[in-house]
Protein backbone atom coordinates (compact mmCIF):
# COMPACT_ATOMS: atom_id res chain seq x y z
CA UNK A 1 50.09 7.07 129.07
CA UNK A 2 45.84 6.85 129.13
CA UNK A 3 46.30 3.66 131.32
CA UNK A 4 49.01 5.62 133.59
CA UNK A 5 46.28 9.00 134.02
CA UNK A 6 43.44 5.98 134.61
CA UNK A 7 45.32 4.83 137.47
CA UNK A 8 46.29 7.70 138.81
CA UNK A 9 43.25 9.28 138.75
CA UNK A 10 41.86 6.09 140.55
CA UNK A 11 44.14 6.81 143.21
CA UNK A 12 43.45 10.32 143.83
CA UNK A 13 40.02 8.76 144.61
CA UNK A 14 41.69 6.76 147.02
CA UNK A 15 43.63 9.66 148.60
CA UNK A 16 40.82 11.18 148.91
CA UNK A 17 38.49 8.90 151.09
CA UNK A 18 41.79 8.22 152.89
CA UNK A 19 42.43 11.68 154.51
CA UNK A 20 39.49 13.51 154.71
CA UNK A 21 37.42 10.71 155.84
CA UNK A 22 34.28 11.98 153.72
CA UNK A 23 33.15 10.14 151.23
CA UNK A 24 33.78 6.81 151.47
CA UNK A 25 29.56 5.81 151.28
CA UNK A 26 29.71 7.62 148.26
CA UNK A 27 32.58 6.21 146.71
CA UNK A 28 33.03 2.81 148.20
CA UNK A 29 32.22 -0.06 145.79
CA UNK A 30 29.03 -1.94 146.88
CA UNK A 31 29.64 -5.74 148.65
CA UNK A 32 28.18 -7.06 145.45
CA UNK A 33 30.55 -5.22 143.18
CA UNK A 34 33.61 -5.86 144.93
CA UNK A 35 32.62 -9.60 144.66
CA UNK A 36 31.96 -9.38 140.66
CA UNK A 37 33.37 -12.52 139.15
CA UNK A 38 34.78 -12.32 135.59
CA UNK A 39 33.24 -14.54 132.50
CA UNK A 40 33.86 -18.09 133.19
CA UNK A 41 35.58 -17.75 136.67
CA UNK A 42 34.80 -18.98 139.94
CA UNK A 43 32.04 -21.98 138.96
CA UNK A 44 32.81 -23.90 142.10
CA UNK A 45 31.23 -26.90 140.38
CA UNK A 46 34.15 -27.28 137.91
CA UNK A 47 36.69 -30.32 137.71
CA UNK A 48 39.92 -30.22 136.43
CA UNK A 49 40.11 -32.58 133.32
CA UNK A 50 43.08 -35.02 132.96
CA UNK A 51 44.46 -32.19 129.67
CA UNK A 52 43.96 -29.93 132.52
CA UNK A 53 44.77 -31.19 135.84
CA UNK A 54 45.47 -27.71 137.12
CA UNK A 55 43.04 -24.93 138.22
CA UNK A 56 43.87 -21.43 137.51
CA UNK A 57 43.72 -18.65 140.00
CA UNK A 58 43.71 -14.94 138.32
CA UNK A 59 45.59 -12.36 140.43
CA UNK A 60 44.70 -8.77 139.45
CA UNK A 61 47.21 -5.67 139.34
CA UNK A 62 47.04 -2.89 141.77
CA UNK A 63 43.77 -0.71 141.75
CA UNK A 64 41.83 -3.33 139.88
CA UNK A 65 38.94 -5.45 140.89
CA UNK A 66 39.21 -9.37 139.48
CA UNK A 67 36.20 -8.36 136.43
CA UNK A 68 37.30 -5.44 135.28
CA UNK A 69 41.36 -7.04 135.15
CA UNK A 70 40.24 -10.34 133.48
CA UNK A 71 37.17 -9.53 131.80
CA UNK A 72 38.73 -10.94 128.52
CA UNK A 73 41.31 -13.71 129.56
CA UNK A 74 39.02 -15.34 131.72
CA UNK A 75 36.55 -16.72 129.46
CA UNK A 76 39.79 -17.15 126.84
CA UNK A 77 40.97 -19.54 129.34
CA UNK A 78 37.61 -21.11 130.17
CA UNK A 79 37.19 -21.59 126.61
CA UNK A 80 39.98 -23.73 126.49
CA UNK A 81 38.84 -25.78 129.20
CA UNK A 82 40.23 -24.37 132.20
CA UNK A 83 38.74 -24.28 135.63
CA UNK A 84 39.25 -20.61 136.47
CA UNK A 85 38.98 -18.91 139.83
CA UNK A 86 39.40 -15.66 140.77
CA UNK A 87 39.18 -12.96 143.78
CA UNK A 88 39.33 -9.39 145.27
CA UNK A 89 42.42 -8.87 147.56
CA UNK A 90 43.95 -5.86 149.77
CA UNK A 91 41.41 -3.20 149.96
CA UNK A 92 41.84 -0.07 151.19
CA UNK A 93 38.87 2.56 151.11
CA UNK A 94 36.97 0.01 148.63
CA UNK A 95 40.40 -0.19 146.37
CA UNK A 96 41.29 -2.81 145.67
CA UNK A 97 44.78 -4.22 145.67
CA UNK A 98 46.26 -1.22 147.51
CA UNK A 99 46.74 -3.04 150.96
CA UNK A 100 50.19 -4.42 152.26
CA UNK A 101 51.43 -6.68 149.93
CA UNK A 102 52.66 -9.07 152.36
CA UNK A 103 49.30 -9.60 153.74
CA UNK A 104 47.31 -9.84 150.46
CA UNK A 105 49.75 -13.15 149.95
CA UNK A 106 48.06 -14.02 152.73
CA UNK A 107 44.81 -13.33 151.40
CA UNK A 108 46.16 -15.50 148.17
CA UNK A 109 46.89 -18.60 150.72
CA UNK A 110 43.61 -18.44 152.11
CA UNK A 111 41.81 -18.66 148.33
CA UNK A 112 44.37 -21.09 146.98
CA UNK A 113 43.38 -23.56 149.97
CA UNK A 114 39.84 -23.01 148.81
CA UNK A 115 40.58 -23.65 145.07
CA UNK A 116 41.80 -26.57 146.10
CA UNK A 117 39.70 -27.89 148.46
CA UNK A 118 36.74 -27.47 146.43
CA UNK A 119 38.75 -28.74 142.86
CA UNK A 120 40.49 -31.56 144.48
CA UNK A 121 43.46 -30.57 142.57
CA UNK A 122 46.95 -31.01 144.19
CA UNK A 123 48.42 -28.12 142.86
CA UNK A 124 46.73 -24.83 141.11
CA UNK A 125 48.85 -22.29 137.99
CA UNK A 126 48.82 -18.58 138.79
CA UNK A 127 48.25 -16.65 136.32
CA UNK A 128 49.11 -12.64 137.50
CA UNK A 129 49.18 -9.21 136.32
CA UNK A 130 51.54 -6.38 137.60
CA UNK A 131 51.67 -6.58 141.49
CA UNK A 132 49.49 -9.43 141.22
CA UNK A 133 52.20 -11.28 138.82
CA UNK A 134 54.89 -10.90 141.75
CA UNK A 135 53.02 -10.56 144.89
CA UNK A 136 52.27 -14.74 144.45
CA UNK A 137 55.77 -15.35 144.66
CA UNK A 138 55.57 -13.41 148.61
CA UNK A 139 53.85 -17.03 148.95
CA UNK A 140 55.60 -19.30 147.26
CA UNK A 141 59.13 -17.47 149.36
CA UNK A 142 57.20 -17.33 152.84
CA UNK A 143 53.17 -18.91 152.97
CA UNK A 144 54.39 -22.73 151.60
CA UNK A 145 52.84 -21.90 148.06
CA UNK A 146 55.90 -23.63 146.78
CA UNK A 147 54.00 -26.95 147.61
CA UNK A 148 50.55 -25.83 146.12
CA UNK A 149 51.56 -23.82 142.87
CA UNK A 150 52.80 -25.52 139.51
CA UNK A 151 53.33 -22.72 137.30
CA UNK A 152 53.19 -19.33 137.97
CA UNK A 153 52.72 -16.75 134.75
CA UNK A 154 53.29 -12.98 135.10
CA UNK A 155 52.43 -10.45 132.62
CA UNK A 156 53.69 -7.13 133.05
CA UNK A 157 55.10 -8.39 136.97
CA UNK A 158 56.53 -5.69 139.32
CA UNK A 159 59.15 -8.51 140.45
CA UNK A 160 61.91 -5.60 141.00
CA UNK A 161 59.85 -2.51 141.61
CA UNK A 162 59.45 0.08 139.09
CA UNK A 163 60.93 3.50 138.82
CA UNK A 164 57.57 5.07 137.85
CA UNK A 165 55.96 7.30 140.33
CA UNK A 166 52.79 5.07 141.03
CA UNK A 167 51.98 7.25 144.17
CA UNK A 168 52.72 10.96 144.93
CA UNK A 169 55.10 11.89 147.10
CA UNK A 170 55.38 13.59 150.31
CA UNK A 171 52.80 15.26 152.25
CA UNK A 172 50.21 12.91 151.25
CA UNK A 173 49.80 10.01 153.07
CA UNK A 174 50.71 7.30 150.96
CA UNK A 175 52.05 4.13 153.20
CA UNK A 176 47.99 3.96 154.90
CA UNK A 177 46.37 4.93 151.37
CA UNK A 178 48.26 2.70 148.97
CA UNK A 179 51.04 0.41 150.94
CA UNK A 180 51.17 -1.59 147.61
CA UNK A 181 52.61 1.16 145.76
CA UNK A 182 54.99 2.18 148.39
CA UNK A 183 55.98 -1.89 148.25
CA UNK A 184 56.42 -2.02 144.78
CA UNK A 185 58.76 0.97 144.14
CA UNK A 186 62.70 0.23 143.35
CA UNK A 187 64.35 -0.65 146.66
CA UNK A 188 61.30 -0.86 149.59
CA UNK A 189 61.73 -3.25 152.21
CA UNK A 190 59.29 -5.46 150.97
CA UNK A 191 61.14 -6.12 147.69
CA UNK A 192 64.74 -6.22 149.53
CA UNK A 193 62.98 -9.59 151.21
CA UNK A 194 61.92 -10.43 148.66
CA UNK A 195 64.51 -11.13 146.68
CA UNK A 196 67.35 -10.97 149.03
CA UNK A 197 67.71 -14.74 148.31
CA UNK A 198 67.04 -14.67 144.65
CA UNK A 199 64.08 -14.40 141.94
CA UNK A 200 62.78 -18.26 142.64
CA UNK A 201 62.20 -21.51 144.83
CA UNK A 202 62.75 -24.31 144.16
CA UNK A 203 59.45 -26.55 142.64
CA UNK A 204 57.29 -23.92 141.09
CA UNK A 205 57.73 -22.99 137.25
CA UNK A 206 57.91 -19.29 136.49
CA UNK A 207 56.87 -17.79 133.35
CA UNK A 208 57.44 -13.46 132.79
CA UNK A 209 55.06 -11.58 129.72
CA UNK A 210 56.69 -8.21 129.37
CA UNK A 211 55.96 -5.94 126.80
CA UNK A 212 58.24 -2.90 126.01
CA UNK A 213 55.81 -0.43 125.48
CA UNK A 214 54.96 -0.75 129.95
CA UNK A 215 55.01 3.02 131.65
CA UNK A 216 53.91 1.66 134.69
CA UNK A 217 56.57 -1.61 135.37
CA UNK A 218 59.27 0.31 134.53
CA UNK A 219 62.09 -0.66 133.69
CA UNK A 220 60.23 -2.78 131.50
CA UNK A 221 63.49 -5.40 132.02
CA UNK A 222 62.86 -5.59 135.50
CA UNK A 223 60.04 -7.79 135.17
CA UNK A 224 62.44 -10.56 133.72
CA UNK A 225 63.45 -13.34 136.62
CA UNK A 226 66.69 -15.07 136.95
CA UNK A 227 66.52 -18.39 137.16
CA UNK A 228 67.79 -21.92 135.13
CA UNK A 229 66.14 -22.71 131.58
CA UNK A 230 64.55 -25.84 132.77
CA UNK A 231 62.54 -23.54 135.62
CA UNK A 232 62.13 -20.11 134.23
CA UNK A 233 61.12 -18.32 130.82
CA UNK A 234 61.07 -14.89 130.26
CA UNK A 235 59.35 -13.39 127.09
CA UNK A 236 58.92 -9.94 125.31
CA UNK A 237 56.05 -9.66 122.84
CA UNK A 238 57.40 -7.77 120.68
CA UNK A 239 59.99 -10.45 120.28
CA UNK A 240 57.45 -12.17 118.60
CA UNK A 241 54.77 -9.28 116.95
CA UNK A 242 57.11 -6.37 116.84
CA UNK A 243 53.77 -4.16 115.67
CA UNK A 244 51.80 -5.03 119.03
CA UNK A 245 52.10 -1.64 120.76
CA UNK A 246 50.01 -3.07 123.94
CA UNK A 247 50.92 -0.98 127.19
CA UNK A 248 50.71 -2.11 130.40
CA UNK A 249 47.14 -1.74 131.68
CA UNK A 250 45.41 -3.24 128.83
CA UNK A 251 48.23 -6.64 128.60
CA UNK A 252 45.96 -8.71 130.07
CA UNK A 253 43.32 -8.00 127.15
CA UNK A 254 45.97 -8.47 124.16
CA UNK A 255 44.80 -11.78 122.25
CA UNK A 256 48.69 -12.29 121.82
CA UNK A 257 49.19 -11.96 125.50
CA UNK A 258 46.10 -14.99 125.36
CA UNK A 259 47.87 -17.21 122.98
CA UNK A 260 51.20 -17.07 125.24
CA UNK A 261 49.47 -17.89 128.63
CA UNK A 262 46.97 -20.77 126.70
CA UNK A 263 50.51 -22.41 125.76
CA UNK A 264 52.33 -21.83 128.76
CA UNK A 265 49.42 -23.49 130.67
CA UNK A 266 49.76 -25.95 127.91
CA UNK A 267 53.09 -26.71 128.80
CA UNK A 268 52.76 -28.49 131.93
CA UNK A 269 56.12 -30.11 132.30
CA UNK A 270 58.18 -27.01 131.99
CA UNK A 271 57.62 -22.97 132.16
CA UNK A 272 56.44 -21.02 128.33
CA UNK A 273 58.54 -22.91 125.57
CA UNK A 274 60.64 -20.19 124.50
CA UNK A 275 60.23 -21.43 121.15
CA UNK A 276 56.31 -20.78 120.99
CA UNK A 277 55.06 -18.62 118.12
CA UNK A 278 51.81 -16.63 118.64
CA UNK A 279 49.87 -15.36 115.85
CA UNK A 280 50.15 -11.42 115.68
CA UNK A 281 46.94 -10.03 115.59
């Protein structure tokens, strides 16, 4: 419920600078903080090794800037060897990930070709949290990320909406202060495309983290993705620590939630092994 009040105080900010115009010099991040690159990510120098042909690209959730959202997963992964890369996406009034989510894929397009450009890699994993676990598959659908993405990983992934009220409702302008919100609740027109022609394509491995202690993805089942064994895994945590009482803000930071992605990343020929045991913690 803290992580819920967070965001939603977060957006009030948002509304805010949206409609009376005000105080956006006050409350607008600064060029340099918007551009604030977690531990270990975006080294531009870095190689993918043969273990780890892949380079991973961090997608943050909605109202979070890429340091604050991966402040602890980054350098996990970096520690394992990983190139890691990560970026801000669909501002709005100096929010980020608030924009249309349909052209923050775009924004994701533009950074994959970078990634791998620089890298030299063929393909890169995704790893995402909340809109930024589903809004990546807006690209592999519609942008041709099919062709550049091996493995995407969602934890806590608003793949089917949520019921929870992530904006406020009517009279406040929500559509030109948050359009990601109004994309991500049960039934918009973005999510109807979506998934009008089912949960995946056809290349790309799919991996879902849920936990069942989310208030903001909610149903917390609604994260899961249909989709064939050999392509798609979907896991709870508590299916495996059944005392981790991790919410949905905070997943990203859970040192089980760690020890699931490090495997899945692992696991190059295939999406999480289902049969992967994390230590509880």
């Amino acid at each position: 419920m803290l992580a819920l009040q967070t965001r939603l105080l977060r957006f009030a900010l948002a509304v805010a600078v949206g409609v009376l115009g005000l105080l956006g010099p006050l409350l607008a991040p600064s060029a340099a903080a918007v551009e604030a690159s977690p531990p270990g990510a975006n080294d531009w120098s870095c190689k993918p090794s043969t273990q780890h042909p892949f380079p991973v690209v961090l997608v943050n959730g909605t109202f979070e800037g890429m340091a604050k959202n991966w402040s602890t997963m980054s350098p996990y992964l970096k520690a394992q060897g990983y190139c890691i890369y990560a970026f801000d996406y669909g501002v709005t009034n100096g929010v980020p990930a608030t924009g249309p989510i349909a052209d923050s894929a775009k924004e994701l397009q533009v950074f994959v070709d970078r990634v791998l450009k620089a890298t030299r890699a063929k393909k890169v994993d995704v790893v995402g949290h909340s809109q930024g676990g589903m809004m990546p598959r807006y690209y592999l659908r519609f942008l041709g990320g099919d062709k550049k993405v091996h493995h995407l990983i969602g934890i806590a992934p608003s793949n089917h909406g949520t019921t929870s009220p992530l904006i406020p409702p009517p009279p406040f302008p929500t559509g030109a202060i948050c359009q990601a919100c109004v994309d991500q609740q049960v039934g918009s027109d973005f999510l109807t495309k979506l998934n009008a022609n089912g949960d995946t394509v056809k290349g790309p491995y799919y991996t879902v983290i849920s936990t069942i202690y989310d208030e903001v993805v909610t149903p917390y089942t609604s994260q899961a993705l249909a989709g064939p064994s050999s392509q798609v895994t979907n896991l709870v945590i508590q299916d495996f620590c059944r005392l981790d009482v991790i919410e949905h803000d905070q997943a990203p930071n859970d040192p089980v939630v760690h020890q699931i992605v490090g495997a899945a990343l692992n696991n190059t020929a295939g999406p999480a092994d289902p049969g992967y045991r994390p230590t509880c913690v």
